[in-house]
C-alpha atoms as a PDB file:
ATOM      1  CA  UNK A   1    -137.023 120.641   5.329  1.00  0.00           C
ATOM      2  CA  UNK A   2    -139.163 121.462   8.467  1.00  0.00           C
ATOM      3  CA  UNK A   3    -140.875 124.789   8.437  1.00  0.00           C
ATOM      4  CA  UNK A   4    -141.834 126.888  11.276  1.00  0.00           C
ATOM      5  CA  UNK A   5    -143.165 130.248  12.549  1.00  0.00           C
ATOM      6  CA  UNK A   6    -141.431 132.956  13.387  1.00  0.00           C
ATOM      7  CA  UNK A   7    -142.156 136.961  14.041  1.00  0.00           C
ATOM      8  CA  UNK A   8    -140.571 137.334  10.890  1.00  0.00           C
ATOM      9  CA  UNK A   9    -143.148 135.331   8.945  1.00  0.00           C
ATOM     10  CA  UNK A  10    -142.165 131.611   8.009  1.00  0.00           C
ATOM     11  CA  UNK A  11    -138.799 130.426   8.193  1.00  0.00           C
ATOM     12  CA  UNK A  12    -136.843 126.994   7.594  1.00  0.00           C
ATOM     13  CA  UNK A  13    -135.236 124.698   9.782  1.00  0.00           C
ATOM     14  CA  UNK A  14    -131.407 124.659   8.806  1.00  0.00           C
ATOM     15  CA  UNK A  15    -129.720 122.732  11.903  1.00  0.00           C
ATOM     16  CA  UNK A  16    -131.014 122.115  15.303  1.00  0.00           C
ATOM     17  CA  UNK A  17    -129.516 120.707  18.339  1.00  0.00           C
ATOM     18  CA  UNK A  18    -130.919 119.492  21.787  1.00  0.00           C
ATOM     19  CA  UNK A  19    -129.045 119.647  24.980  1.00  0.00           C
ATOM     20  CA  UNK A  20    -130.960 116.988  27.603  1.00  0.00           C
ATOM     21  CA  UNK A  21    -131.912 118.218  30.891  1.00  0.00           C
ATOM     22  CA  UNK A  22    -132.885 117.381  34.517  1.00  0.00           C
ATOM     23  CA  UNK A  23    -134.110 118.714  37.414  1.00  0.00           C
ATOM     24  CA  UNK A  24    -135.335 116.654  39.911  1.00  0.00           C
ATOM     25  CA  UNK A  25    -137.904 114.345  38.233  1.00  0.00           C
ATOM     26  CA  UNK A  26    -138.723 116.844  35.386  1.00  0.00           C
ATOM     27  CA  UNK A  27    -137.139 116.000  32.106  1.00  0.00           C
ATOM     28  CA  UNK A  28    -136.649 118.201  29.285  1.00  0.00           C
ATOM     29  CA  UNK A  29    -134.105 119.356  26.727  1.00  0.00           C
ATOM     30  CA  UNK A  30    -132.715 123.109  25.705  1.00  0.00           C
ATOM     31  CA  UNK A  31    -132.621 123.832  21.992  1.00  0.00           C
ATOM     32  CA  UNK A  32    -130.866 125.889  19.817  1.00  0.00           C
ATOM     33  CA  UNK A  33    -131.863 126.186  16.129  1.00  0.00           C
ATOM     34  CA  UNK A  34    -130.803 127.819  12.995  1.00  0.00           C
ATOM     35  CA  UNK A  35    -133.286 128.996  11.143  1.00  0.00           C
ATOM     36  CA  UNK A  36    -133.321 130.803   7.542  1.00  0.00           C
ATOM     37  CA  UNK A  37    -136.215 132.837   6.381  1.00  0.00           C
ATOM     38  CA  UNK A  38    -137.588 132.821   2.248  1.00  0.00           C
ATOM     39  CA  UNK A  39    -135.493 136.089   1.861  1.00  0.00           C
ATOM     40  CA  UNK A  40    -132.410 134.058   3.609  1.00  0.00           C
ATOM     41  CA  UNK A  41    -132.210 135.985   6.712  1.00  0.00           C
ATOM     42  CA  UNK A  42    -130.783 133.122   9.086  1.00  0.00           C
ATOM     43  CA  UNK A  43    -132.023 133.127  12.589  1.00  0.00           C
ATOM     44  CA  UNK A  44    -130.581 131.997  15.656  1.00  0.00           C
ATOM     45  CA  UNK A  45    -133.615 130.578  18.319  1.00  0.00           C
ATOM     46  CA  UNK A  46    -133.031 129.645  21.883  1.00  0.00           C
ATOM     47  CA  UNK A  47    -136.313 127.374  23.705  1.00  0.00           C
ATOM     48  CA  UNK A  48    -137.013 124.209  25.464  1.00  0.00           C
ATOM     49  CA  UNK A  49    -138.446 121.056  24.968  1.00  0.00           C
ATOM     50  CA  UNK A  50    -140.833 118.779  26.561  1.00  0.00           C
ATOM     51  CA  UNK A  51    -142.219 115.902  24.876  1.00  0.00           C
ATOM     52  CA  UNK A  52    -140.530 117.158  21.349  1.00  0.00           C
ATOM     53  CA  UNK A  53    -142.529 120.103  21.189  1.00  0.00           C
ATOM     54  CA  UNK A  54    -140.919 123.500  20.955  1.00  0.00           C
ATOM     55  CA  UNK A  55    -141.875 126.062  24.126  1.00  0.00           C
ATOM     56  CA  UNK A  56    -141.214 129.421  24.351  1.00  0.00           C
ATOM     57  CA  UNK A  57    -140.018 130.793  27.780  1.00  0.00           C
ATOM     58  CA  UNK A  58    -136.566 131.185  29.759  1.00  0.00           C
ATOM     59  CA  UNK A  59    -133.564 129.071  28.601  1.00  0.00           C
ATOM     60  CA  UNK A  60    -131.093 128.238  31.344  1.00  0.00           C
ATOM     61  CA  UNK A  61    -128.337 126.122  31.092  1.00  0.00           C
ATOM     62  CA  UNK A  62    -125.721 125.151  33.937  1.00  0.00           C
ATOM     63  CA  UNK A  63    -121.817 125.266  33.271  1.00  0.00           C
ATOM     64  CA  UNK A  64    -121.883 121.332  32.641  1.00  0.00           C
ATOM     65  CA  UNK A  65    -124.729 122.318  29.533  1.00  0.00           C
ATOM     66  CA  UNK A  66    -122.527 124.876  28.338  1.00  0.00           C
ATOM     67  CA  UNK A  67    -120.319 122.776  27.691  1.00  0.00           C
ATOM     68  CA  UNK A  68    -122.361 119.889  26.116  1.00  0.00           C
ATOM     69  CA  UNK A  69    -123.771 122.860  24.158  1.00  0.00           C
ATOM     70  CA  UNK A  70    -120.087 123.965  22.687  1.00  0.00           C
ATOM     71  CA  UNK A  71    -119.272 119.736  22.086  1.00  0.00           C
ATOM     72  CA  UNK A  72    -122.930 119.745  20.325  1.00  0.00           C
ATOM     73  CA  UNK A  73    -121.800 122.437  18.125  1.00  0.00           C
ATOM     74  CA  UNK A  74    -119.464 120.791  16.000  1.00  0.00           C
ATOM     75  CA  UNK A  75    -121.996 118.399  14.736  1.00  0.00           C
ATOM     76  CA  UNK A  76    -123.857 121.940  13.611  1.00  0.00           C
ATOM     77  CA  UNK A  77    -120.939 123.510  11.757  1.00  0.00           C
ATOM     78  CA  UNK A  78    -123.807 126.590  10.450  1.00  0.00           C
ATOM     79  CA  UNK A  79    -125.106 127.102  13.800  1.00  0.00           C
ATOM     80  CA  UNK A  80    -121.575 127.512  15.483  1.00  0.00           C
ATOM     81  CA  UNK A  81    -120.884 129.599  12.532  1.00  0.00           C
ATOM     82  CA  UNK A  82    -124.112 131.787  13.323  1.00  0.00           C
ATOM     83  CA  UNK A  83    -123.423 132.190  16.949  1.00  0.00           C
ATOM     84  CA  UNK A  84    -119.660 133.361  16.135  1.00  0.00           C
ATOM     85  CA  UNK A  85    -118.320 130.454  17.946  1.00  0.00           C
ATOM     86  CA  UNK A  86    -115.561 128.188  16.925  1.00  0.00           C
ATOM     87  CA  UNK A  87    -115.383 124.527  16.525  1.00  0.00           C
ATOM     88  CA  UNK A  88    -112.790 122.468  18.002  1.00  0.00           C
END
């Protein structure tokens, strides 16, 4: 399992998803991530990607992304759970 950092100390990747983006020539993907810390505190983490690596910042998604993101989520049956969101 992938570990990462967190303000909560370490934690470990559960389930992840990637939503691919574009705007204009830029390319990049939004992520959403469950993660659970050593004590089992699960974690929820919005960011974006470039080049696979993780970056912190503003997430924004359009309507059309939402709705990849909901169609993503039933691949991630924990992470839909953690967000409070049902799968179709």
């Amino acid at each position: 399992m992938t570990k990462t950092a967190t303000p909560w100390g370490p934690a470990t990747l559960v389930e992840r998803l990637a939503i691919p983006q574009r705007a204009g020539d830029k390319r990049f993907s939004s992520v959403v991530e469950l993660l659970e810390t050593a004590r089992g505190e699960r974690l929820v983490r919005f960011a974006y990607s470039t080049g696979g690596a993780a970056r912190r910042g503003p997430v924004t998604l359009r309507a059309a992304d939402v709705e990849r993101l909901r169609r993503s989520l039933a691949k991630t049956p924990e992470l839909a759970q953690a967000l409070g969101l049902a799968v179709a």
